[in-house]
Every structure is written in structure tokens, then in C-alpha cells.
C-alpha atoms as a PDB file:
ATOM      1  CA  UNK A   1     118.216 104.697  16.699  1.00  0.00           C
ATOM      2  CA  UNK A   2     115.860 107.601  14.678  1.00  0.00           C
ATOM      3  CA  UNK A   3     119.141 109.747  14.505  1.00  0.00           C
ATOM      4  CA  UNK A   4     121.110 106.610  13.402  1.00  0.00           C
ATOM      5  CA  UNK A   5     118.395 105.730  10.403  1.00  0.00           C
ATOM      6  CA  UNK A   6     118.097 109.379   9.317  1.00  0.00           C
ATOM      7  CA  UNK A   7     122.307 109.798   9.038  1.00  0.00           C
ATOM      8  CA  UNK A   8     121.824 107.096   6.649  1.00  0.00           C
ATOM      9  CA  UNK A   9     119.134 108.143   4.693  1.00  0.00           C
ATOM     10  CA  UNK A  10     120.718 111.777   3.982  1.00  0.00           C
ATOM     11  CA  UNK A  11     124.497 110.062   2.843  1.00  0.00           C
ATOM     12  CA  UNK A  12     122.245 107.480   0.403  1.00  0.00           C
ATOM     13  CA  UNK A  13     120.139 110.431  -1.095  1.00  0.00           C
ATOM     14  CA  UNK A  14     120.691 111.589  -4.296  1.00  0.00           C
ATOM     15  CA  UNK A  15     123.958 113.211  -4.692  1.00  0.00           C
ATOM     16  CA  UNK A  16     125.752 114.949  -7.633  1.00  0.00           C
ATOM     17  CA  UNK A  17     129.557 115.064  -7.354  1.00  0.00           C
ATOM     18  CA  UNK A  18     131.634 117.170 -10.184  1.00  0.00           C
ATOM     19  CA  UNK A  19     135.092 115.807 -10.045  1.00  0.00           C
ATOM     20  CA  UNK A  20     138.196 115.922 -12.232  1.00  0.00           C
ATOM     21  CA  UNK A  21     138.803 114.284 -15.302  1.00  0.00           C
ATOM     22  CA  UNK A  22     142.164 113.232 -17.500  1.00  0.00           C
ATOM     23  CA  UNK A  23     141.675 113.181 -20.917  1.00  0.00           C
ATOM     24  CA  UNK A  24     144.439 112.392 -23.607  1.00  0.00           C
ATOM     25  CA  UNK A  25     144.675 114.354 -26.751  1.00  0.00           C
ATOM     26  CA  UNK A  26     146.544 113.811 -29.461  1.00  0.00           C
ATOM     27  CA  UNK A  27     147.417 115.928 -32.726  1.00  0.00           C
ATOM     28  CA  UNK A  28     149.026 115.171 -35.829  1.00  0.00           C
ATOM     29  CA  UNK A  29     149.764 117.848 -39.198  1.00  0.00           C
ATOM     30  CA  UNK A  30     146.725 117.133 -41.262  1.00  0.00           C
ATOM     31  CA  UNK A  31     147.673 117.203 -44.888  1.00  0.00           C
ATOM     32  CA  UNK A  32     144.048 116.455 -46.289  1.00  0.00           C
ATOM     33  CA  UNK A  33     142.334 119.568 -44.129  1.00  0.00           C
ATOM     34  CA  UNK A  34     140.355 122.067 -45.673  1.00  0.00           C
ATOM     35  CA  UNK A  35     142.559 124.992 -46.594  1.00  0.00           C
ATOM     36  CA  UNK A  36     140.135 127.706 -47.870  1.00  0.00           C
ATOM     37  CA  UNK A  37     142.063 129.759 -45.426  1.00  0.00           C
ATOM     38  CA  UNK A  38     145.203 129.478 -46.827  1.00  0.00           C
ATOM     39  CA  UNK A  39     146.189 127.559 -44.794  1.00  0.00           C
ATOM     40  CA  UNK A  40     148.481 124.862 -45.810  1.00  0.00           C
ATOM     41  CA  UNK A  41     148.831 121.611 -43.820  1.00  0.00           C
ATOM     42  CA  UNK A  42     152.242 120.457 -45.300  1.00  0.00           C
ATOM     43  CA  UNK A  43     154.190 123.520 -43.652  1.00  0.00           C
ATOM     44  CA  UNK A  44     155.077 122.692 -39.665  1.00  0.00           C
ATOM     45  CA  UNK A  45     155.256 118.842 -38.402  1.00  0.00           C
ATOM     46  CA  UNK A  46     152.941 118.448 -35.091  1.00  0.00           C
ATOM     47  CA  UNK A  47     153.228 115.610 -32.820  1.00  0.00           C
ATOM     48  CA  UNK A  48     151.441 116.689 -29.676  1.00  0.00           C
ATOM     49  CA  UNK A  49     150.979 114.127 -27.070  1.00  0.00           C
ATOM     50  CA  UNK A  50     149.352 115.878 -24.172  1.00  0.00           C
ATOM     51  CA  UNK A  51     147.156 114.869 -20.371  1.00  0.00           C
ATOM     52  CA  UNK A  52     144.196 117.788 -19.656  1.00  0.00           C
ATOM     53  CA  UNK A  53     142.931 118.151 -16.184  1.00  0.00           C
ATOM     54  CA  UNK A  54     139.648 119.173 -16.723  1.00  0.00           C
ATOM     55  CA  UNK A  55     136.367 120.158 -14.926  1.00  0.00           C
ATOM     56  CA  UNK A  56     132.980 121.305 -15.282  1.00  0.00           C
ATOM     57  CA  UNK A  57     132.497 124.568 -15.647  1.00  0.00           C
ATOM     58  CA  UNK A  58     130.145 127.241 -16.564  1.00  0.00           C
ATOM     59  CA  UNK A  59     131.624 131.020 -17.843  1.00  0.00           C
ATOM     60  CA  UNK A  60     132.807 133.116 -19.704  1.00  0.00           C
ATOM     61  CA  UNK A  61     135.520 131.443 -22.582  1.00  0.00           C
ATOM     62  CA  UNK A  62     137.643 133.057 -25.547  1.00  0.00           C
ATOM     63  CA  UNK A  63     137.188 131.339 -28.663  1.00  0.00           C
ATOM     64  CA  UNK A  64     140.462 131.958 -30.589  1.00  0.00           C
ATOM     65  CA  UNK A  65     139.405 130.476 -33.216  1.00  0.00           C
ATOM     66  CA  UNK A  66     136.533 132.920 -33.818  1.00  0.00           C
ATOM     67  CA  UNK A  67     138.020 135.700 -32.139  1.00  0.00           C
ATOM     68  CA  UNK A  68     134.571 136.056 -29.871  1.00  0.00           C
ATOM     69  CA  UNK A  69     133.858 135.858 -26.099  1.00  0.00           C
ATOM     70  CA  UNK A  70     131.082 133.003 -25.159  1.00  0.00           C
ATOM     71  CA  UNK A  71     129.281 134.007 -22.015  1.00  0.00           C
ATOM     72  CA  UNK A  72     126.948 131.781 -19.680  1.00  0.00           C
ATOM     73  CA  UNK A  73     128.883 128.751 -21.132  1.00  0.00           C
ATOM     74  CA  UNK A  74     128.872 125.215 -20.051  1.00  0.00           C
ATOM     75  CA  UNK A  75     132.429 123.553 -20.938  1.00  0.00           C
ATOM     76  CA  UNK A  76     135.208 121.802 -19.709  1.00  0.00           C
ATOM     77  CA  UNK A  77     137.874 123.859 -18.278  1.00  0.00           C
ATOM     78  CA  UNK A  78     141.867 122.547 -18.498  1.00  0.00           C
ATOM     79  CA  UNK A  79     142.956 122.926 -14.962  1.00  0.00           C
ATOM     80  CA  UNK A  80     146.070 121.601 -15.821  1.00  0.00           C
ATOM     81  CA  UNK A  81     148.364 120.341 -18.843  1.00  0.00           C
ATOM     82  CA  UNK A  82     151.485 117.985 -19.164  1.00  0.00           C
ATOM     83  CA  UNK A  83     153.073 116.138 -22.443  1.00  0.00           C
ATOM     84  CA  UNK A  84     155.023 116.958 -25.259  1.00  0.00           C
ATOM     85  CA  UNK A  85     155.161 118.945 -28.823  1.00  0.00           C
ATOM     86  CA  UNK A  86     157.425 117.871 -31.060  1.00  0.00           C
ATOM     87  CA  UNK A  87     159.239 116.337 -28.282  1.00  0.00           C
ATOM     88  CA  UNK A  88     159.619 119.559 -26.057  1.00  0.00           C
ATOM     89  CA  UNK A  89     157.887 119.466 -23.006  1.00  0.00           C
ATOM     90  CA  UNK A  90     154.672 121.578 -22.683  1.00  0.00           C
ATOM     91  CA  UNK A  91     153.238 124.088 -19.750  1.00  0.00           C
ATOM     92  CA  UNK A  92     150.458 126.271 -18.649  1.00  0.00           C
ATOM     93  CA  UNK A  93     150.184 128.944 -20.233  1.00  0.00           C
ATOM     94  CA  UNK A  94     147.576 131.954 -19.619  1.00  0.00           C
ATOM     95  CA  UNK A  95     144.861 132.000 -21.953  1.00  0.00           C
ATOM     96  CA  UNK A  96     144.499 135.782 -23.369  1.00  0.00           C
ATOM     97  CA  UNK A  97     141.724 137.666 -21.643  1.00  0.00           C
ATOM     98  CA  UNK A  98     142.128 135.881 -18.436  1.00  0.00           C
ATOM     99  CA  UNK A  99     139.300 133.119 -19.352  1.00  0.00           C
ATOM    100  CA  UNK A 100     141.073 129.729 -19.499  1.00  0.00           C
ATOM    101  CA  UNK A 101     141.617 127.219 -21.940  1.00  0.00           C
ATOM    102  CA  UNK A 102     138.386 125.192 -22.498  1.00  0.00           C
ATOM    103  CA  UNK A 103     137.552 121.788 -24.487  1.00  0.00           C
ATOM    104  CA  UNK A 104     133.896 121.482 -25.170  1.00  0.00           C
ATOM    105  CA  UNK A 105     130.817 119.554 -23.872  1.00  0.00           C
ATOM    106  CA  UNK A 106     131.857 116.330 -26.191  1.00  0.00           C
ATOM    107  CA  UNK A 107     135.401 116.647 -25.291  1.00  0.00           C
ATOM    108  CA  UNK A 108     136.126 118.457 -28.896  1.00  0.00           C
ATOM    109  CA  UNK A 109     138.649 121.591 -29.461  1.00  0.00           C
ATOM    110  CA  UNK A 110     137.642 124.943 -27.660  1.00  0.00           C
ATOM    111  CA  UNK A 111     141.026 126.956 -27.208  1.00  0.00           C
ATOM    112  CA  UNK A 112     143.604 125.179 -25.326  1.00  0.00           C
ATOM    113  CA  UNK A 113     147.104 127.639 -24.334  1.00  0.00           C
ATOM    114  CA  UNK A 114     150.535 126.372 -23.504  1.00  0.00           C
ATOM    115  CA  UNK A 115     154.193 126.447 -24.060  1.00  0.00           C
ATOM    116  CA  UNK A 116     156.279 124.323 -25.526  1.00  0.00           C
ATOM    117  CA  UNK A 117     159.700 125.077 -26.900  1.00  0.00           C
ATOM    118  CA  UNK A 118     160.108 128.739 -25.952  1.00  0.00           C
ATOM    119  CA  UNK A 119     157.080 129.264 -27.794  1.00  0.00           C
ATOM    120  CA  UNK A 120     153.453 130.606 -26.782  1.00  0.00           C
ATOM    121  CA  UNK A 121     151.408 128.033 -28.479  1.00  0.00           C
ATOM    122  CA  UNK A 122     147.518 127.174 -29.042  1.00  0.00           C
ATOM    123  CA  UNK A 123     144.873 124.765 -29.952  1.00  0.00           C
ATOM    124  CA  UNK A 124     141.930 125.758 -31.369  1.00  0.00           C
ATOM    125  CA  UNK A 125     138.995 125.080 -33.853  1.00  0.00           C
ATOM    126  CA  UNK A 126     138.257 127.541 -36.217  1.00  0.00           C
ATOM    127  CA  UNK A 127     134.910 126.482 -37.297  1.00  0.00           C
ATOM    128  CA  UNK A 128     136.739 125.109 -41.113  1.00  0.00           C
ATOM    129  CA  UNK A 129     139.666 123.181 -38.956  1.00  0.00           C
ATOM    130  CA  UNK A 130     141.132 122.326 -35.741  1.00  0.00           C
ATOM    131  CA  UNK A 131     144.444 124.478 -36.000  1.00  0.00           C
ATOM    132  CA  UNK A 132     147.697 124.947 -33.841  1.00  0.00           C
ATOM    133  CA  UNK A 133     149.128 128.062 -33.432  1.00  0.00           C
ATOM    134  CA  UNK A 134     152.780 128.007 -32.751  1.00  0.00           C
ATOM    135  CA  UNK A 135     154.324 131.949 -32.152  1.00  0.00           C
ATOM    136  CA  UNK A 136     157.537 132.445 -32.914  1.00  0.00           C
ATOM    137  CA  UNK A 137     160.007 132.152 -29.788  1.00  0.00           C
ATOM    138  CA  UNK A 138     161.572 135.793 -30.653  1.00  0.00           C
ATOM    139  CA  UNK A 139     158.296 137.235 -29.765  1.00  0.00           C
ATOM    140  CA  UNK A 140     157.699 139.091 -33.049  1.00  0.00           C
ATOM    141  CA  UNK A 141     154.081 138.132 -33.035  1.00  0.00           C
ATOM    142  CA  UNK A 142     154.776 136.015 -36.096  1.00  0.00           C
ATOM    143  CA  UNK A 143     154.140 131.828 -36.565  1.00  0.00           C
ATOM    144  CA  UNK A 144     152.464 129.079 -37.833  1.00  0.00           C
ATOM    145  CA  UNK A 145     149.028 127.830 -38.074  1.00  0.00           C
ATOM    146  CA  UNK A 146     149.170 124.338 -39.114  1.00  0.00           C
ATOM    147  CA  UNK A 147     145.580 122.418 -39.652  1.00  0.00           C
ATOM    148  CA  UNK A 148     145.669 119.090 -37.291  1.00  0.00           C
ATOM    149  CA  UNK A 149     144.009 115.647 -36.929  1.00  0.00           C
ATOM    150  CA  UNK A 150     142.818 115.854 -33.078  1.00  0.00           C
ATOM    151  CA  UNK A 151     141.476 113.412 -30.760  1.00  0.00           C
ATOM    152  CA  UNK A 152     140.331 113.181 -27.170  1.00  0.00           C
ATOM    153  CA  UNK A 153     139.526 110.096 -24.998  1.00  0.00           C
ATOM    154  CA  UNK A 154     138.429 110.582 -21.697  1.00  0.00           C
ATOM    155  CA  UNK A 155     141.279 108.499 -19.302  1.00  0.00           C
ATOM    156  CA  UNK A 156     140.194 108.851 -15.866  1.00  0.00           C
ATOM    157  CA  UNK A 157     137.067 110.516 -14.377  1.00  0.00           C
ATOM    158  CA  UNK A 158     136.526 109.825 -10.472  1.00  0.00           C
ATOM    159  CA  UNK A 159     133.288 107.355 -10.556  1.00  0.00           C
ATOM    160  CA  UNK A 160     130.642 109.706  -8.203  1.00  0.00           C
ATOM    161  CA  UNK A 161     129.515 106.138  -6.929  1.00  0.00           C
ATOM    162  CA  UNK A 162     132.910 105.509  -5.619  1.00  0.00           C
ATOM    163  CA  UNK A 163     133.129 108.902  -4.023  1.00  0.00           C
ATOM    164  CA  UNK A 164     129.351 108.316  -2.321  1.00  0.00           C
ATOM    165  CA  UNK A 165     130.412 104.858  -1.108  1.00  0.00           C
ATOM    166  CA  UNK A 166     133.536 106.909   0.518  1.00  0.00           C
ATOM    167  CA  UNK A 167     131.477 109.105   2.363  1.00  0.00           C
ATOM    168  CA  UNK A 168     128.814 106.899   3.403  1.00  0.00           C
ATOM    169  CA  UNK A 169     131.610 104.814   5.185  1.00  0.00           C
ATOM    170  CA  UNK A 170     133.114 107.927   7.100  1.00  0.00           C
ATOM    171  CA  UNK A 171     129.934 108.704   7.927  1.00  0.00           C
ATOM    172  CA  UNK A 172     129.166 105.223   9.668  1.00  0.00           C
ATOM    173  CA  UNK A 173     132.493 105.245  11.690  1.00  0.00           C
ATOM    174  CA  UNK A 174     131.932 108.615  12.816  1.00  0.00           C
ATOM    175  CA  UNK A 175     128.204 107.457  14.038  1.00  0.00           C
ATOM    176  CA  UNK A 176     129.315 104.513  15.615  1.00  0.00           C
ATOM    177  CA  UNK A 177     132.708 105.965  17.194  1.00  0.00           C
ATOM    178  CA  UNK A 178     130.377 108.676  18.324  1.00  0.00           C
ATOM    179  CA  UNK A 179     127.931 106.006  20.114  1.00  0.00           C
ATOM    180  CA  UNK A 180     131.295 104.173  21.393  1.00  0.00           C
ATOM    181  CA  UNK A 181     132.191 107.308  23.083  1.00  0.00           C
ATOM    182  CA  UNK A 182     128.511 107.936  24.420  1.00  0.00           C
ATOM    183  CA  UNK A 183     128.196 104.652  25.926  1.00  0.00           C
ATOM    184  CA  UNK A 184     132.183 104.999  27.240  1.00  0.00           C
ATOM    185  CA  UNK A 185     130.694 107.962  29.331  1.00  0.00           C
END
């Protein structure tokens, strides 16, 4: 009975669980952006509709947008990426320096690499605007940076108390087919 009370005092302690989340983003051309870059908001129409798979992570991340490496931080790395731009279908796409595309602590715009079109594209925030970057499908290293309205909202994140009520269960058919068996022999 001490074994039995103890099992269930270790599955109810304290437990943190990192999981997955969804979140939607959206992007449209922003036409009222700040273009002290020269940057002009009127050139490309964006409609970017996409689903990030994200996690908790802590690393090393590229900031396009500034050009700079961040070490030792904590972020929220895209695992995976599905949706449209401009009605073509987006994918993966290696972020340069092999350090991942990346949305920030709140959710807001890190640097976020795909394809879409025939085209290496990117999503980034360079301190003045939230940008995309859309390279020219002939690969001459030439595109567009369009300025863009963005949003994120969180769609789905695994609820740790779900996951803990999950595992407490397993772990109370396993004791009890395990005194089934005892008392069987």
C-alpha cells in the first residue's frame, strides 16, 4: 500500500511539460509603415495566411532583420510551416546559418524562412517594420522587401494539465494491472 501511495504522490508532483503550439499568422502590404528605409509599402501585394509549429527553445537565432546572431536566447522555434502567399502554397525552408526560423517570447516577428512560389522568401522585423522578403525565383539575389501588417494568435497549445491527467491514469492501470498480476500468481 506505501508503494501504491508514493506512485501517486510522484505523478501529482509538480510537473513542467513544454509541448507544441499552432499559432496563425497573418500578413497584409502595409501602406501606412514607416519607410525611412526606402522602403515603399505600395510596391508587392502580400496576403500570407500561414500555421507555425512552434516550441520552446533556447539558442542561438539569426536575426535577418538586423543582420546579427542572438546567443543564449529564449524564443519560439517554427518546427514546422503550412499556408499560402499570394495564393501559392508555402514550405520549409532552411534558415541561413543553420539556426531556424524563430518568433519571439510574445509571439511577435523574429525571422521566419519559407518558399512559396519558386521563391526563397522571409519574415522578419527590422527594428523600423515587420518586412517580407520575397527573392526573385531566377536566383539573381534580387527582390522585394515589402513593409507588412502582422499578427499572431496562439491556436492550439497542448494544456500541461491535460497531459498530467494522461499520465497519472497510465500510471494507475499499470499499478493496478501490476497488483492483478501479483495476486494472479
Amino acid at each position: 500500500m506505501n508503494k501504491i501511495i508514493l506512485a501517486l504522490l510522484l505523478l501529482l508532483s509538480p510537473t513542467v511539460v513544454y509541448a507544441d503550439s499552432i499559432v496563425n499568422i497573418t500578413a497584409t502590404t502595409c501602406v501606412a509603415c514607416d519607410t525611412t528605409e526606402g522602403i515603399s509599402g505600395t510596391g508587392v501585394p502580400v496576403s500570407l495566411d500561414a500555421f507555425l509549429t512552434v516550441a520552446p527553445v533556447t539558442g542561438t537565432f539569426f536575426n535577418s532583420g538586423l543582420d546579427l546572431l542572438f546567443p543564449n536566447l529564449s524564443v519560439y522555434e517554427v518546427t514546422g510551416i503550412s499556408g499560402t502567399l499570394n495564393g501559392n502554397p508555402i514550405t520549409s525552408f532552411p534558415a541561413p546559418q543553420g539556426q531556424g526560423s524563430w518568433l519571439n517570447s510574445q509571439f511577435a516577428l523574429g525571422s521566419v524562412w519559407f518558399s512559396a512560389g519558386g521563391s526563397e522568401c522571409f519574415i522578419e522585423n527590422d527594428v523600423a517594420n515587420n518586412l517580407i522578403e520575397i527573392m526573385d525565383a531566377n536566383g539573381d539575389g534580387f527582390g522585394t522587401s515589402t513593409p507588412i501588417e502582422y499578427s499572431a494568435v496562439v491556436v492550439s497549445t497542448p494544456e500541461p494539465g491535460a497531459l498530467l491527467l494522461l499520465a497519472c491514469g497510465i500510471g494507475l492501470l499499470g499499478i493496478l494491472y501490476r497488483n492483478f498480476r501479483i495476486r494472479e500468481s
